[in-house]
C-alpha atoms as a PDB file:
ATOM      1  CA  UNK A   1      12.976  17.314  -1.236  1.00  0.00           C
ATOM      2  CA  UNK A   2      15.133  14.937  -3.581  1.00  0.00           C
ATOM      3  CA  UNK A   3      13.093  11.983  -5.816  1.00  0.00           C
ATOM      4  CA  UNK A   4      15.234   9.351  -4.249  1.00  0.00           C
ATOM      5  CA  UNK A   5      14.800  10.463  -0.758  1.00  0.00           C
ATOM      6  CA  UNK A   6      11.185  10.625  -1.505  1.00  0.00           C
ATOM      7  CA  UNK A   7      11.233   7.270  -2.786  1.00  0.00           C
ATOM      8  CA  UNK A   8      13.164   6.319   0.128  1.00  0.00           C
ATOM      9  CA  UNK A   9      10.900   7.666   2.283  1.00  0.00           C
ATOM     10  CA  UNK A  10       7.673   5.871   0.512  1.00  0.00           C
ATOM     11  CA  UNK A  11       9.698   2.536   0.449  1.00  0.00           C
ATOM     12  CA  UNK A  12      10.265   2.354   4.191  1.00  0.00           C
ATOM     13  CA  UNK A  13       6.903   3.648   5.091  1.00  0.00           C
ATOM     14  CA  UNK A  14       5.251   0.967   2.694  1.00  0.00           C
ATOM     15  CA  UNK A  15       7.723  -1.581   4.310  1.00  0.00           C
ATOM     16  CA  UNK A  16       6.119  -1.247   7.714  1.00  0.00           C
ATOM     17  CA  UNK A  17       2.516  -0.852   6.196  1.00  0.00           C
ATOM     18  CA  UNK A  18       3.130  -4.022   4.893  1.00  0.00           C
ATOM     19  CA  UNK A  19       4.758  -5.944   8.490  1.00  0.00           C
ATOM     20  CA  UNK A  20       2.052  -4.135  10.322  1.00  0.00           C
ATOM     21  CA  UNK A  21      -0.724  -5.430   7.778  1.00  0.00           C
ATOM     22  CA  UNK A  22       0.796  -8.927   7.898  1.00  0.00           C
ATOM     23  CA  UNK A  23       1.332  -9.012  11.727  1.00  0.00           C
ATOM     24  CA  UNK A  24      -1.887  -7.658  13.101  1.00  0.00           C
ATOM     25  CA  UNK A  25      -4.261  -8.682   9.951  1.00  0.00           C
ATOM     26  CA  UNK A  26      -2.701 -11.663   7.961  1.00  0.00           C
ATOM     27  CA  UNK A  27      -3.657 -14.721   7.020  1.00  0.00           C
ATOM     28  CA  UNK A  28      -3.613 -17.761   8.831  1.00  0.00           C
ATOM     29  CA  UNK A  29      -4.370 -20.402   6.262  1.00  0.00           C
ATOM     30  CA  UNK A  30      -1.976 -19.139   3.883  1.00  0.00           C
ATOM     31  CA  UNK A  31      -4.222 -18.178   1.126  1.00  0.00           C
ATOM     32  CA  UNK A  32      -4.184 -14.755   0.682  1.00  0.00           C
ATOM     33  CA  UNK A  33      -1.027 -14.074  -0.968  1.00  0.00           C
ATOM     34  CA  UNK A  34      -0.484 -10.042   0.562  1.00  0.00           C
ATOM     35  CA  UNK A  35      -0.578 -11.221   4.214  1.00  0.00           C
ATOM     36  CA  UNK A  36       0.606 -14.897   4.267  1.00  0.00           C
ATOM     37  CA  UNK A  37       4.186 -14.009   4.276  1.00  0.00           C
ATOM     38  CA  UNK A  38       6.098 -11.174   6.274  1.00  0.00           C
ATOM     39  CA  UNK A  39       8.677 -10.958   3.146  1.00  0.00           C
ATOM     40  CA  UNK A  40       6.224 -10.665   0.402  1.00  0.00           C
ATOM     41  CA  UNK A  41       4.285  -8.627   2.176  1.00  0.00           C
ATOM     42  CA  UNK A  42       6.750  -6.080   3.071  1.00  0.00           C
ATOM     43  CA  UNK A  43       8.700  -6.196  -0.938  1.00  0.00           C
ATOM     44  CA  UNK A  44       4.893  -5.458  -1.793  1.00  0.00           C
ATOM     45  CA  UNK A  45       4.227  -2.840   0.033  1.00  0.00           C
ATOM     46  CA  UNK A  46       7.345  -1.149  -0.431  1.00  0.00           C
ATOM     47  CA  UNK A  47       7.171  -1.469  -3.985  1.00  0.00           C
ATOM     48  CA  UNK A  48       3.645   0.038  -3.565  1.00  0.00           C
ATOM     49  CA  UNK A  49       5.427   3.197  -1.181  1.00  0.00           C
ATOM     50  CA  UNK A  50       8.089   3.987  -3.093  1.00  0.00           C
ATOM     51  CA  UNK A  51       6.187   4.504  -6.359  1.00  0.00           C
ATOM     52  CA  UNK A  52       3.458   6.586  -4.954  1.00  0.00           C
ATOM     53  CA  UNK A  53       6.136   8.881  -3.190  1.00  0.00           C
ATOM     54  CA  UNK A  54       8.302   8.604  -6.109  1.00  0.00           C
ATOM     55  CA  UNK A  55       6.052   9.862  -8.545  1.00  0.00           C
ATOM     56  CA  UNK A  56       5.133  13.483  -9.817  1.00  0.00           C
END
């Protein structure tokens, strides 16, 4: 399997890690910075997907 898809793959599975933890486990005063906000939370997570995939 190619790096990119790899890192493709880790992305988009990080991206809905990251909707799922701020949809069924957020935050609801807004302190916790992970799970306050859908879009940070999914950038985050995919960030946090694609390097684990992506890397050797």
């Amino acid at each position: 399997m190619s790096t990119t898809l790899r890192i493709l793959i880790g992305a988009f599975a990080g991206a809905l890690v990251g909707y799922l933890m701020y949809r069924y486990i957020g935050c609801r005063t807004g302190a916790c910075p992970l799970t306050a906000n859908p879009y940070t939370s999914i950038l985050i997570y995919a960030l946090f997907g694609a390097l684990i995939l992506g890397g050797k």
